[in-house]
C-alpha atoms as a PDB file:
ATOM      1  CA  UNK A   1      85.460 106.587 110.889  1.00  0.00           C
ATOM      2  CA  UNK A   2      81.766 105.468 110.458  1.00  0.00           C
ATOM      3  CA  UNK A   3      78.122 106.056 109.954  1.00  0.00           C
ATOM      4  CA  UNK A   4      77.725 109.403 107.382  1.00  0.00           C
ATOM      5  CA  UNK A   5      81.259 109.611 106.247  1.00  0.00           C
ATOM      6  CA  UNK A   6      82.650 112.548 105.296  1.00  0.00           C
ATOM      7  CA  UNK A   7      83.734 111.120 101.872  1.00  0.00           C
ATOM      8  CA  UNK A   8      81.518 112.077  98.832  1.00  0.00           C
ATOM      9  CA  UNK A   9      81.302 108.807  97.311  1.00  0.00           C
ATOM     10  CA  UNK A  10      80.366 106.546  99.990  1.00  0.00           C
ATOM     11  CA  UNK A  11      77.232 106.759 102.977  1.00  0.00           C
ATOM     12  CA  UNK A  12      80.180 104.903 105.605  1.00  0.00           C
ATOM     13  CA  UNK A  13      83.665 104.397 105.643  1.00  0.00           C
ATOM     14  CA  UNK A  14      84.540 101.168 107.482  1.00  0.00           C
ATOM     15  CA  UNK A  15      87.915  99.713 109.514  1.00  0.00           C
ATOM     16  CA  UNK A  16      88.836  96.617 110.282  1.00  0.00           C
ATOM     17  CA  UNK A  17      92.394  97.341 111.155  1.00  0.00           C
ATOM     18  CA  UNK A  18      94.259 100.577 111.532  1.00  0.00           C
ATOM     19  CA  UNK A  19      97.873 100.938 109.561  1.00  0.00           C
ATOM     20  CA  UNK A  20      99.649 100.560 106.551  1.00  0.00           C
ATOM     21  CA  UNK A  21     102.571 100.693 104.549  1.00  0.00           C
ATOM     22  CA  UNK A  22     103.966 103.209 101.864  1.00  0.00           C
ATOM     23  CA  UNK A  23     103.956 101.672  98.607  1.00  0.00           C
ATOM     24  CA  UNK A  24     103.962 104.557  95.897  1.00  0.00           C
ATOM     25  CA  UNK A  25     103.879 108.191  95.333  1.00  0.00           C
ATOM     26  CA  UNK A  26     100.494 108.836  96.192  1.00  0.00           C
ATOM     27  CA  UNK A  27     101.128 107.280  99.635  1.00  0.00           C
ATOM     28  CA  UNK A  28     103.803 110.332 100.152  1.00  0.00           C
ATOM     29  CA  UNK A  29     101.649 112.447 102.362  1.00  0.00           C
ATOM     30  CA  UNK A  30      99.074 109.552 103.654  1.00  0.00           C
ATOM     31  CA  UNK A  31      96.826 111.126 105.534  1.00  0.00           C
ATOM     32  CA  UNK A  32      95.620 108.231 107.455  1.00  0.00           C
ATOM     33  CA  UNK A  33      99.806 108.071 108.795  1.00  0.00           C
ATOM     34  CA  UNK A  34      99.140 111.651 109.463  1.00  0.00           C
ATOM     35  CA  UNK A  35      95.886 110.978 111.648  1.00  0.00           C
ATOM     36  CA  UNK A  36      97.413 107.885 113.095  1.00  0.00           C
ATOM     37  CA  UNK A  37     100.082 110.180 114.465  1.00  0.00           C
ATOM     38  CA  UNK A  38      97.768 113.045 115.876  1.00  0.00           C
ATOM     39  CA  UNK A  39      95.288 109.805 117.505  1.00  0.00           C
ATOM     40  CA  UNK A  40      97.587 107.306 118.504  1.00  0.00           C
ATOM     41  CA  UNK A  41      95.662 104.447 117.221  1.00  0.00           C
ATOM     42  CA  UNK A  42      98.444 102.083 115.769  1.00  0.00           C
ATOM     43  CA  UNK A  43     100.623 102.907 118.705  1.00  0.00           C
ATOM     44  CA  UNK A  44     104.082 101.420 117.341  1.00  0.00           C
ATOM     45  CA  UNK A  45     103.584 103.276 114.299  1.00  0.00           C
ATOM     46  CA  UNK A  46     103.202 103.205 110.904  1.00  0.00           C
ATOM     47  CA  UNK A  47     105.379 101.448 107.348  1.00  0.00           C
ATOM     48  CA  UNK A  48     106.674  97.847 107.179  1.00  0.00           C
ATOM     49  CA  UNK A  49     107.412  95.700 110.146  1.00  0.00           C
ATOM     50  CA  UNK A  50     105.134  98.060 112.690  1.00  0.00           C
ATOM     51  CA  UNK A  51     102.133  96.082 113.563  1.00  0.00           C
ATOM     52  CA  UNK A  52      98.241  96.692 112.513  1.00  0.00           C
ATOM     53  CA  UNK A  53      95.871  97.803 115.065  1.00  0.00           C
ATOM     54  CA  UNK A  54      92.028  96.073 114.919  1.00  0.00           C
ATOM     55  CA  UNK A  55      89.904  97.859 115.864  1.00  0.00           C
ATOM     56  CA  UNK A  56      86.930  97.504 118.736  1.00  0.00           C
ATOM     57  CA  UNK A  57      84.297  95.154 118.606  1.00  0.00           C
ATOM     58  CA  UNK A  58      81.431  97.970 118.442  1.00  0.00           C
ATOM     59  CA  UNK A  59      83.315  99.059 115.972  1.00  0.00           C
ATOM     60  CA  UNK A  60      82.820  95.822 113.690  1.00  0.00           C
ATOM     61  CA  UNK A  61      79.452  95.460 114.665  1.00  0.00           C
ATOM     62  CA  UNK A  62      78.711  98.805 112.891  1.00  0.00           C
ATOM     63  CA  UNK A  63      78.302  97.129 109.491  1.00  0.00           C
ATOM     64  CA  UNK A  64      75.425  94.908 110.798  1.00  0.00           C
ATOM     65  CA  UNK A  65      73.202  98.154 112.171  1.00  0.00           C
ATOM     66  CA  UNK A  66      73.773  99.875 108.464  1.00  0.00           C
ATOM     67  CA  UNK A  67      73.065  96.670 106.951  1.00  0.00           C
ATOM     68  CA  UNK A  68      69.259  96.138 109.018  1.00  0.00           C
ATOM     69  CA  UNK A  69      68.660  99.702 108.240  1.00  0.00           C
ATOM     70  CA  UNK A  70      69.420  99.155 104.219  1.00  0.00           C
ATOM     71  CA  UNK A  71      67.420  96.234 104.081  1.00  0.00           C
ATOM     72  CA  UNK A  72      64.458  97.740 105.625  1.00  0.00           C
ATOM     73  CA  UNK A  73      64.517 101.444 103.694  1.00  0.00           C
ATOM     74  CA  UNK A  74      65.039  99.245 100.455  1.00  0.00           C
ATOM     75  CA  UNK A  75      68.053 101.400  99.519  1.00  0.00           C
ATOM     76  CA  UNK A  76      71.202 100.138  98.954  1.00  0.00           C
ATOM     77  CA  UNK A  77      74.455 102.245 100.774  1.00  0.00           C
ATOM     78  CA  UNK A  78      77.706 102.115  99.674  1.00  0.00           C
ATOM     79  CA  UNK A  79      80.638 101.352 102.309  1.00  0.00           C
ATOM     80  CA  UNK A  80      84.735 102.506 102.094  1.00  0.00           C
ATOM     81  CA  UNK A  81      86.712  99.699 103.244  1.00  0.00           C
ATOM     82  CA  UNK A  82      89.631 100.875 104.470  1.00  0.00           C
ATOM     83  CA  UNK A  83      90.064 104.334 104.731  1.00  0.00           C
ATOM     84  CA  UNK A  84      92.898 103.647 107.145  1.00  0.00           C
ATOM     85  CA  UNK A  85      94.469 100.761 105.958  1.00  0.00           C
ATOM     86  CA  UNK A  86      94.418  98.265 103.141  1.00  0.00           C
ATOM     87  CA  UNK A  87      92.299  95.033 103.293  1.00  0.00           C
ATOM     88  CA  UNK A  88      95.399  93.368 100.753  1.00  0.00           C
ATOM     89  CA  UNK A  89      97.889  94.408 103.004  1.00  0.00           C
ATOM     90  CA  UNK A  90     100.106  90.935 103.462  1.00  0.00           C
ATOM     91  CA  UNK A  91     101.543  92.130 106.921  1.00  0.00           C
ATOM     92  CA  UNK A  92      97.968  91.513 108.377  1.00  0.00           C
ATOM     93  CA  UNK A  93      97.043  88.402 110.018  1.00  0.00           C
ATOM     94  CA  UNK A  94      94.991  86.131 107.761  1.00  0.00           C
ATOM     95  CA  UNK A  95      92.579  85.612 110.603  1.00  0.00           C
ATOM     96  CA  UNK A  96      91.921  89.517 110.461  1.00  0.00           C
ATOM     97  CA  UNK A  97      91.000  89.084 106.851  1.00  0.00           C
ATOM     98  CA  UNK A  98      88.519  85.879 107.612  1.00  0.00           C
ATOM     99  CA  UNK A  99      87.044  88.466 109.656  1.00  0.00           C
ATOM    100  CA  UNK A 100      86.614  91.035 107.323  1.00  0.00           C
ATOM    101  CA  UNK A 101      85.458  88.792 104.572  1.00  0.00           C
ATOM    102  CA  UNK A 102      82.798  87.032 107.023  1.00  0.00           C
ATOM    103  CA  UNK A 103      81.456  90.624 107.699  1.00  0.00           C
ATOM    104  CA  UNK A 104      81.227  91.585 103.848  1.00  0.00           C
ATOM    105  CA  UNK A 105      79.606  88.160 102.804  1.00  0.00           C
ATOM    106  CA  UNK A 106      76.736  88.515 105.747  1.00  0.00           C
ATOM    107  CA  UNK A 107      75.736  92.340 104.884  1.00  0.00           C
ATOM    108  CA  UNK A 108      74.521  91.674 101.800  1.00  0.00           C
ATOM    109  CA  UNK A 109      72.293  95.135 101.396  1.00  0.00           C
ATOM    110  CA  UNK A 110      75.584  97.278 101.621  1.00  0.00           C
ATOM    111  CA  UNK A 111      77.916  97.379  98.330  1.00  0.00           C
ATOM    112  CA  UNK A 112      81.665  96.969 100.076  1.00  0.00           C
ATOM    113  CA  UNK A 113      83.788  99.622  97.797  1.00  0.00           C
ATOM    114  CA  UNK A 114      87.072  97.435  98.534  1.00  0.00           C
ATOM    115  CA  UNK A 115      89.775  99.810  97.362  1.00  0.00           C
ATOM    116  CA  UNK A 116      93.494  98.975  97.147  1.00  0.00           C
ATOM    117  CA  UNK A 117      97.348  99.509  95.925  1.00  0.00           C
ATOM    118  CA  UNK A 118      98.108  95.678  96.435  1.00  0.00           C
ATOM    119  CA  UNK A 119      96.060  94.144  93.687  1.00  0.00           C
ATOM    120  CA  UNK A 120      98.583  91.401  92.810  1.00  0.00           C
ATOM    121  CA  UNK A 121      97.905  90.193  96.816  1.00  0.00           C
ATOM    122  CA  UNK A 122      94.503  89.202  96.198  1.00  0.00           C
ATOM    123  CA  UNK A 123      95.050  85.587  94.831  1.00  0.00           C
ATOM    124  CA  UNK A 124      97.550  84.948  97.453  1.00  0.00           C
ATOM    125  CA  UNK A 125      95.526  86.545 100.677  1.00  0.00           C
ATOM    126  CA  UNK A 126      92.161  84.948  99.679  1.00  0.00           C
ATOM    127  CA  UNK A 127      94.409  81.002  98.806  1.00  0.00           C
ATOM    128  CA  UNK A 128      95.649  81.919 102.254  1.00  0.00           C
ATOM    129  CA  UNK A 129      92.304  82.046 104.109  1.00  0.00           C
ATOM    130  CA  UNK A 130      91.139  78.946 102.283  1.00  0.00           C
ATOM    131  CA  UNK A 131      94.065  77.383 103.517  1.00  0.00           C
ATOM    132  CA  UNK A 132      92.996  78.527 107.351  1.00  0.00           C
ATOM    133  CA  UNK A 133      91.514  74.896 109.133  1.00  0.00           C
ATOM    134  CA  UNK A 134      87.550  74.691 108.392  1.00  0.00           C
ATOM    135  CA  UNK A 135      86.873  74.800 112.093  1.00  0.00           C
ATOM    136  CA  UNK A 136      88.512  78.252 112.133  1.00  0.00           C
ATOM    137  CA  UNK A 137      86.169  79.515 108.765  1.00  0.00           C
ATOM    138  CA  UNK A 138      83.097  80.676 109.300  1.00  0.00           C
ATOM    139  CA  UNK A 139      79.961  78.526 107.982  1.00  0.00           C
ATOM    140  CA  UNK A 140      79.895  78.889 104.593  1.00  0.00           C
ATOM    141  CA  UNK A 141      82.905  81.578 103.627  1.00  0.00           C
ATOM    142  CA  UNK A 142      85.271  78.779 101.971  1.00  0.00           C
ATOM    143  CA  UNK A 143      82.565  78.111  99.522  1.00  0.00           C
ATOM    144  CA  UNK A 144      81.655  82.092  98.801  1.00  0.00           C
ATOM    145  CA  UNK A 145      85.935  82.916  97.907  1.00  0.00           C
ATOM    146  CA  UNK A 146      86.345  79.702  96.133  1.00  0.00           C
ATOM    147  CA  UNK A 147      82.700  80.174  94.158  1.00  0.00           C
ATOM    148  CA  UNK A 148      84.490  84.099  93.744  1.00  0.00           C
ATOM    149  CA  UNK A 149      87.585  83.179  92.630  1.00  0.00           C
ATOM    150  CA  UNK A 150      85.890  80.646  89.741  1.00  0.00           C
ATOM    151  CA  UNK A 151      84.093  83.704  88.372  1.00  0.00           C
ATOM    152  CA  UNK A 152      80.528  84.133  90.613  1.00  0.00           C
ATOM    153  CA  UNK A 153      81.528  87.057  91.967  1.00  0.00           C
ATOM    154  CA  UNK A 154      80.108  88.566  95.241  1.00  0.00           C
ATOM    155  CA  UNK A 155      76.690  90.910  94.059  1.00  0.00           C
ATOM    156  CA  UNK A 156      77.746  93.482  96.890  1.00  0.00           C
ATOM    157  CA  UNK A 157      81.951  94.057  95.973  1.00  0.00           C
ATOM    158  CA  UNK A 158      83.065  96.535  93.887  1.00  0.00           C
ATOM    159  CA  UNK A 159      86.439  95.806  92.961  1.00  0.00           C
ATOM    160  CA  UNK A 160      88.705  98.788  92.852  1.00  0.00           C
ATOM    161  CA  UNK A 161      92.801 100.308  92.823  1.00  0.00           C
ATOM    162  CA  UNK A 162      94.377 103.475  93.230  1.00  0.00           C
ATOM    163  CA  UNK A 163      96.028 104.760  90.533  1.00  0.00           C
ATOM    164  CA  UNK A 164      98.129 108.732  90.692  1.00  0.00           C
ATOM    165  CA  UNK A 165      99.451 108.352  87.805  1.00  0.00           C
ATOM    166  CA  UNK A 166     100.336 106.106  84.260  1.00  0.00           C
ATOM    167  CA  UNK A 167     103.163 103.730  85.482  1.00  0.00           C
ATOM    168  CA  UNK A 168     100.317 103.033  88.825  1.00  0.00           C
ATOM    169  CA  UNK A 169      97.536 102.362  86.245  1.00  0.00           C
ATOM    170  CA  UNK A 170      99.200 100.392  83.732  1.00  0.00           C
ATOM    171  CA  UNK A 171     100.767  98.501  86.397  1.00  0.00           C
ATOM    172  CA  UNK A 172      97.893  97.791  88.790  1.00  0.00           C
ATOM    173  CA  UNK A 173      94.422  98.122  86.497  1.00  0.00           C
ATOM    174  CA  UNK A 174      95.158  94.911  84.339  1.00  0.00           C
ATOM    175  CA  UNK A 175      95.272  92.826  87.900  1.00  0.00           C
ATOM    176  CA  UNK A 176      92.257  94.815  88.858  1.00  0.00           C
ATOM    177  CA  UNK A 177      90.792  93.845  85.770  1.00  0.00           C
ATOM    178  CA  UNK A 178      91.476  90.051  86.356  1.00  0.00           C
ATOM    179  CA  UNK A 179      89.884  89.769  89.687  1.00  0.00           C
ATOM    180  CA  UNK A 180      86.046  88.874  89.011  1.00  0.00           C
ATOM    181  CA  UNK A 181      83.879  92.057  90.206  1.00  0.00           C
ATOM    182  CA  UNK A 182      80.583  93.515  89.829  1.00  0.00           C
ATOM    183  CA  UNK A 183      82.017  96.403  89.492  1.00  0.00           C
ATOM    184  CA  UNK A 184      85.593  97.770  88.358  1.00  0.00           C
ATOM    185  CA  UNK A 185      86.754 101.347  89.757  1.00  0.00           C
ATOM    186  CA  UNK A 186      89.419 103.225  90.130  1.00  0.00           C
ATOM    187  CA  UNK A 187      90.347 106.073  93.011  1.00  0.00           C
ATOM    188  CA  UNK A 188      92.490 108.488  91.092  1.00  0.00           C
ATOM    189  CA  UNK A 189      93.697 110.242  94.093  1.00  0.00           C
ATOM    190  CA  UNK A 190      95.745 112.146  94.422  1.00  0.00           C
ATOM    191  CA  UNK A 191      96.296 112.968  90.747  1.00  0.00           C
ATOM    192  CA  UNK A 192      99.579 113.248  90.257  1.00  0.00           C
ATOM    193  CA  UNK A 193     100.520 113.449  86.588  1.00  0.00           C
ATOM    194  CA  UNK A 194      98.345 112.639  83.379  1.00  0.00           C
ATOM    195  CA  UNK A 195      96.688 109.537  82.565  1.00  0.00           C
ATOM    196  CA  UNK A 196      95.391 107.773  79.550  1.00  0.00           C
ATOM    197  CA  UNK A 197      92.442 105.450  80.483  1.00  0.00           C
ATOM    198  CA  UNK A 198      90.738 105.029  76.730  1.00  0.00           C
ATOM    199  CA  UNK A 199      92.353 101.347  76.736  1.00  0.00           C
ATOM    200  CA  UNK A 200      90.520 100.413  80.049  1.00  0.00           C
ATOM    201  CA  UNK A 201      87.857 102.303  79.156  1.00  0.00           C
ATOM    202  CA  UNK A 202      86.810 101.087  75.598  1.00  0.00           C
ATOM    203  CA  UNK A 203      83.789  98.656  76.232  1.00  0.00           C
ATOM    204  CA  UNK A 204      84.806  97.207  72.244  1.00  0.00           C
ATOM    205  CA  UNK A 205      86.993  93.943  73.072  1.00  0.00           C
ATOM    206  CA  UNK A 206      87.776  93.430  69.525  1.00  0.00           C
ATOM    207  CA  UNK A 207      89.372  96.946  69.642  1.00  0.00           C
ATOM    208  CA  UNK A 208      91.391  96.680  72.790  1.00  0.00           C
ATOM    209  CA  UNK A 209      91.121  93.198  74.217  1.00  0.00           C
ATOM    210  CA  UNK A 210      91.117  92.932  77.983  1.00  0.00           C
ATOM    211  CA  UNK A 211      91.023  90.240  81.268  1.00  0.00           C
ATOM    212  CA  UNK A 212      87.902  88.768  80.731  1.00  0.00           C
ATOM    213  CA  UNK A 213      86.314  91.223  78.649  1.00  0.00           C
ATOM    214  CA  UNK A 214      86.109  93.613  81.433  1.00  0.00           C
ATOM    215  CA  UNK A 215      86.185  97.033  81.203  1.00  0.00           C
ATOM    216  CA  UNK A 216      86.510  99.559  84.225  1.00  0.00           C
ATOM    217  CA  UNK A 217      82.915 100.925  85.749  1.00  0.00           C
ATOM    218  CA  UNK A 218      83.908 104.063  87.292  1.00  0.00           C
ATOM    219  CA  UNK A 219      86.331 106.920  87.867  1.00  0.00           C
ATOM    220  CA  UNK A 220      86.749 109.164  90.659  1.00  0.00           C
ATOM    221  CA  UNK A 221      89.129 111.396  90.548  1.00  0.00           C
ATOM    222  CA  UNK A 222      90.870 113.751  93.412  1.00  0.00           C
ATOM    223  CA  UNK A 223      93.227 116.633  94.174  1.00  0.00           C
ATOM    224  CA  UNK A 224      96.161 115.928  97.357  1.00  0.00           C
ATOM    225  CA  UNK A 225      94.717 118.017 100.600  1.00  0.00           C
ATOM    226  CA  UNK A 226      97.262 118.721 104.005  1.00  0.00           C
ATOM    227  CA  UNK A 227     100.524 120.373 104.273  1.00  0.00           C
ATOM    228  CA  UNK A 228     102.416 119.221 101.677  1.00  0.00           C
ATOM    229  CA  UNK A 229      99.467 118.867  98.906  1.00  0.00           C
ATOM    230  CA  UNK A 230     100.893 118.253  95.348  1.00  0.00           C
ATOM    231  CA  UNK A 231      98.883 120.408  92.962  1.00  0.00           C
ATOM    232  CA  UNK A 232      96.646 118.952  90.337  1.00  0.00           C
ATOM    233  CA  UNK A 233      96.582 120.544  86.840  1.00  0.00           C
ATOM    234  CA  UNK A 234      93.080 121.161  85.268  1.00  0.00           C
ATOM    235  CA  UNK A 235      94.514 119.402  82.084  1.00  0.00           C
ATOM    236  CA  UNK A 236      94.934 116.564  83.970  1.00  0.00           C
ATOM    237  CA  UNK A 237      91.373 116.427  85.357  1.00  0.00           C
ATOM    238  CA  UNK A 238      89.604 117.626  82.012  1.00  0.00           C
ATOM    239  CA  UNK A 239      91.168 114.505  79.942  1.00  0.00           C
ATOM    240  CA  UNK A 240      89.705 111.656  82.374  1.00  0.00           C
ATOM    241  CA  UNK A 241      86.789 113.780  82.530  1.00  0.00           C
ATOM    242  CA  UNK A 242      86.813 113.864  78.789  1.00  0.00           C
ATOM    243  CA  UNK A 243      88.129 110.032  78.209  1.00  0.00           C
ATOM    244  CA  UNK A 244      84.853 108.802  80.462  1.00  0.00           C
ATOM    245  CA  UNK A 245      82.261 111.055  78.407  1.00  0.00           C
ATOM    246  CA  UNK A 246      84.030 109.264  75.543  1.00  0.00           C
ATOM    247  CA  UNK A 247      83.002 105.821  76.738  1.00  0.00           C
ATOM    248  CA  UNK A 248      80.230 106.540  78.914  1.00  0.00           C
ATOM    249  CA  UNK A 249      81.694 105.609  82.099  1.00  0.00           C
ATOM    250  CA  UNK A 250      80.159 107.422  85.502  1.00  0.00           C
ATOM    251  CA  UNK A 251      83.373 110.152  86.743  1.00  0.00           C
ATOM    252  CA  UNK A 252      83.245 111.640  89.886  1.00  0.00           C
ATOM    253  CA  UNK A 253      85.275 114.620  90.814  1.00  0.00           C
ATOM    254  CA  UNK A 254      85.855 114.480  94.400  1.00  0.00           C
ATOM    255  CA  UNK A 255      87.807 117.689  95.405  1.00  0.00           C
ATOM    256  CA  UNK A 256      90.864 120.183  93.929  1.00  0.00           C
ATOM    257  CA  UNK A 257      92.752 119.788  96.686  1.00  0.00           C
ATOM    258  CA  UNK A 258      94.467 122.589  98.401  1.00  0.00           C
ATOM    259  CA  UNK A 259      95.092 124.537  94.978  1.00  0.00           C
ATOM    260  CA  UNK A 260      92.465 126.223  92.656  1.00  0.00           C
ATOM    261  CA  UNK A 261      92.832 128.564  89.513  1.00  0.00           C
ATOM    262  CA  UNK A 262      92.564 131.739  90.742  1.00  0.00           C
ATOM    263  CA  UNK A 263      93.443 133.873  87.250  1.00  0.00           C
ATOM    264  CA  UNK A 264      93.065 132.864  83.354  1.00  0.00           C
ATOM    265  CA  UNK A 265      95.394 135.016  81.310  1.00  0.00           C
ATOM    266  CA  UNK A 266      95.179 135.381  77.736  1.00  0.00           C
ATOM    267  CA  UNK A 267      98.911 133.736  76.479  1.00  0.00           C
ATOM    268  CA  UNK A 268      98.751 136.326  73.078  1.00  0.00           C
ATOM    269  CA  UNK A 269      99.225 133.159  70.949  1.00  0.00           C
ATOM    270  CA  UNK A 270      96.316 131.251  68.978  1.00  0.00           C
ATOM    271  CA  UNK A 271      96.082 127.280  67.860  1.00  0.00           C
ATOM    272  CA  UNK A 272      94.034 126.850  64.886  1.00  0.00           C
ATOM    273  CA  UNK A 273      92.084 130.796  65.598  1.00  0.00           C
ATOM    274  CA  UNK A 274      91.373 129.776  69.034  1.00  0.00           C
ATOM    275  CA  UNK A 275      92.668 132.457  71.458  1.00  0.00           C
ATOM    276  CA  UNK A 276      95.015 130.275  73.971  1.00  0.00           C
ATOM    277  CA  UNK A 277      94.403 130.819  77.377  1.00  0.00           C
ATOM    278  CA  UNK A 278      96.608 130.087  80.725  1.00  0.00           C
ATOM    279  CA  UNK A 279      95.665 129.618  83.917  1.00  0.00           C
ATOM    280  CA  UNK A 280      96.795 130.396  87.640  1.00  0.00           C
ATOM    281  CA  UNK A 281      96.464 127.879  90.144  1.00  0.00           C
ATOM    282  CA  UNK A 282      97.385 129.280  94.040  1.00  0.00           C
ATOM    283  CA  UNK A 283      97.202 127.329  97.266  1.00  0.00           C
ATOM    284  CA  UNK A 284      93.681 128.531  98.795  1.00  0.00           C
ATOM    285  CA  UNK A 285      92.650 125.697 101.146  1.00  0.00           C
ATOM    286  CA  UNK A 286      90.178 122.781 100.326  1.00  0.00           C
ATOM    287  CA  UNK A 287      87.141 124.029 101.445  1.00  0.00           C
ATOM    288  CA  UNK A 288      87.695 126.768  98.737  1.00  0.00           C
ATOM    289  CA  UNK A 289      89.482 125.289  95.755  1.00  0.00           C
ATOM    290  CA  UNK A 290      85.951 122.939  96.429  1.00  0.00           C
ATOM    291  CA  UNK A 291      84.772 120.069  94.006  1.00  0.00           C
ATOM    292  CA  UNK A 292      83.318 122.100  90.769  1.00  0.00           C
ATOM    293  CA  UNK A 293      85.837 121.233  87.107  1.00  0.00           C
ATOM    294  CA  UNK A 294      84.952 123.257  84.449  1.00  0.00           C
ATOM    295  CA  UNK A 295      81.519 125.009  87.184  1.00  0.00           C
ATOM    296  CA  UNK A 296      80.129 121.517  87.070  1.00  0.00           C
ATOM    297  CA  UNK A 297      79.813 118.977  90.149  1.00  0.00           C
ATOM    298  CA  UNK A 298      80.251 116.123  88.665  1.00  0.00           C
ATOM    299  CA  UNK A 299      78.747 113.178  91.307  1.00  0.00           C
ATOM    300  CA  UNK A 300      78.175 110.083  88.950  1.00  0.00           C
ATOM    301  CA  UNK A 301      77.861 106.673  89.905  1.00  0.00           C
ATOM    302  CA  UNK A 302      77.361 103.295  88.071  1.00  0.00           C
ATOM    303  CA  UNK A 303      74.441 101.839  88.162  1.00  0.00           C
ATOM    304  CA  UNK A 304      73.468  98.590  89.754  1.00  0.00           C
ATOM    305  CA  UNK A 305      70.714  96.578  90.114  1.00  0.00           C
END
């Protein structure tokens, strides 16, 4: 947890809290529960009712340090908030959140990628700390949510949900969608089944009308790693791949997981002349499955000003 994160898609990965609660299939084999349980950091536990753990106070002034040293270099560096929790979670004190939200507003050289599977909490959570007394607000934050919630959003959030598979993204990307972002993203992690994007994706309102006109930014997209890893099919992967090239939209392939193909086999059937062709996929270990689809790394990102 912190400065050069071991994550591919963000420079630091950033907790306010510790904990969380299981929510949907992709939370199954949660490997923050499982590090929780090795480290002992939420010491009651983990899942509804079990209490959050924040975290130190060097660890919150981390975001500060990266913050000086992105405003000095001139380069911008992105930040995962929360790797180990999620900031929508409602079992989290509000106060927790003011926190949080103080923090984001004040580091203005770092983009926060705010990632989460509560999307429908965020009217509620952010009402909530408006509702907090002024005294207890920080100097200025009531005006940044409300001006956010009217449609200026922040410059440095990028709004985004994780989605493993169709019912997930049809049910949470619309909410995603309605929440007022500089950027729109989804963590497709682990992939769990198919999914058809092309109605999120299409930037062509009078086609498929969405929230706002919005349209979502970015894709990454993710293979299960640990224990009990869930494989992820290469047709899976190839169709966002291929529903992003469609509409232009930056896709990042993070990692196969545990599983890789290890043999193609010729199936002795053809579609249209085409020899068809199967493929073997066999538990090797993440390291070696690694992050190429198709022998391409694909590392794209949107781009801001």
């Amino acid at each position: 947890m912190g400065e050069n994160s071991n994550i591919e898609w963000c420079h630091h990965t950033y907790n306010s809290w510790i904990g969380c609660s299981k929510v949907s299939p992709g939370c199954a084999n949660c490997y923050a529960e499982a590090e929780n349980n090795r480290r002992k950091w939420a010491t009651e536990g983990w899942g509804p009712g079990k209490p959050r753990k924040l975290t130190s106070e060097r660890n919150h002034s981390q975001p500060f340090a990266w913050d000086r040293k992105a405003k000095i270099s001139g380069k911008r560096q992105r930040v995962f908030c929360s790797s180990l929790a999620d900031w929508l979670d409602n079992e989290v004190p509000i106060q927790w959140l003011v926190g949080l939200l103080k923090t984001i507003r004040r580091c203005r050289h770092l983009d926060w990628l705010m990632l989460t599977k509560r999307p429908q909490n965020f009217l509620d959570r952010m009402e909530a700390v408006l509702r907090e007394p002024k005294n207890d607000l920080p100097d200025g934050l009531s005006d940044w949510i409300e001006s956010w919630l009217a449609g200026k959003y922040p410059q440095n959030v990028w709004m985004g949900v994780s989605t493993e598979d169709q019912e997930r993204a049809d049910e949470r990307i619309p909410i995603l969608l309605s929440i007022p972002a500089k950027i729109h993203w989804l963590s497709v992690e682990p992939l769990l089944g198919p999914i058809e994007l092309n109605v999120f994706l299409n930037p062509q309102p009078y086609i498929c009308p969405k929230p706002n006109g919005a349209r979502i930014d970015w894709v990454v997209v993710g293979g299960e790693s640990g224990h009990n890893a869930r494989p992820m099919l290469t047709e899976w992967a190839r169709s966002l791949r291929d529903q992003c090239v469609r509409y232009e939209t930056p896709f990042f392939f993070k990692q196969w997981g545990e599983f890789a193909i290890t043999e193609r086999r010729e199936l002795g059937a053809s579609v249209c002349g085409q020899q068809m062709i199967g493929e073997v996929m066999e538990r090797v270990g993440k390291k070696t499955a690694g992050r190429l689809l198709d022998g391409v790394e694909y590392s794209q990102f949107p781009e801001v000003a």
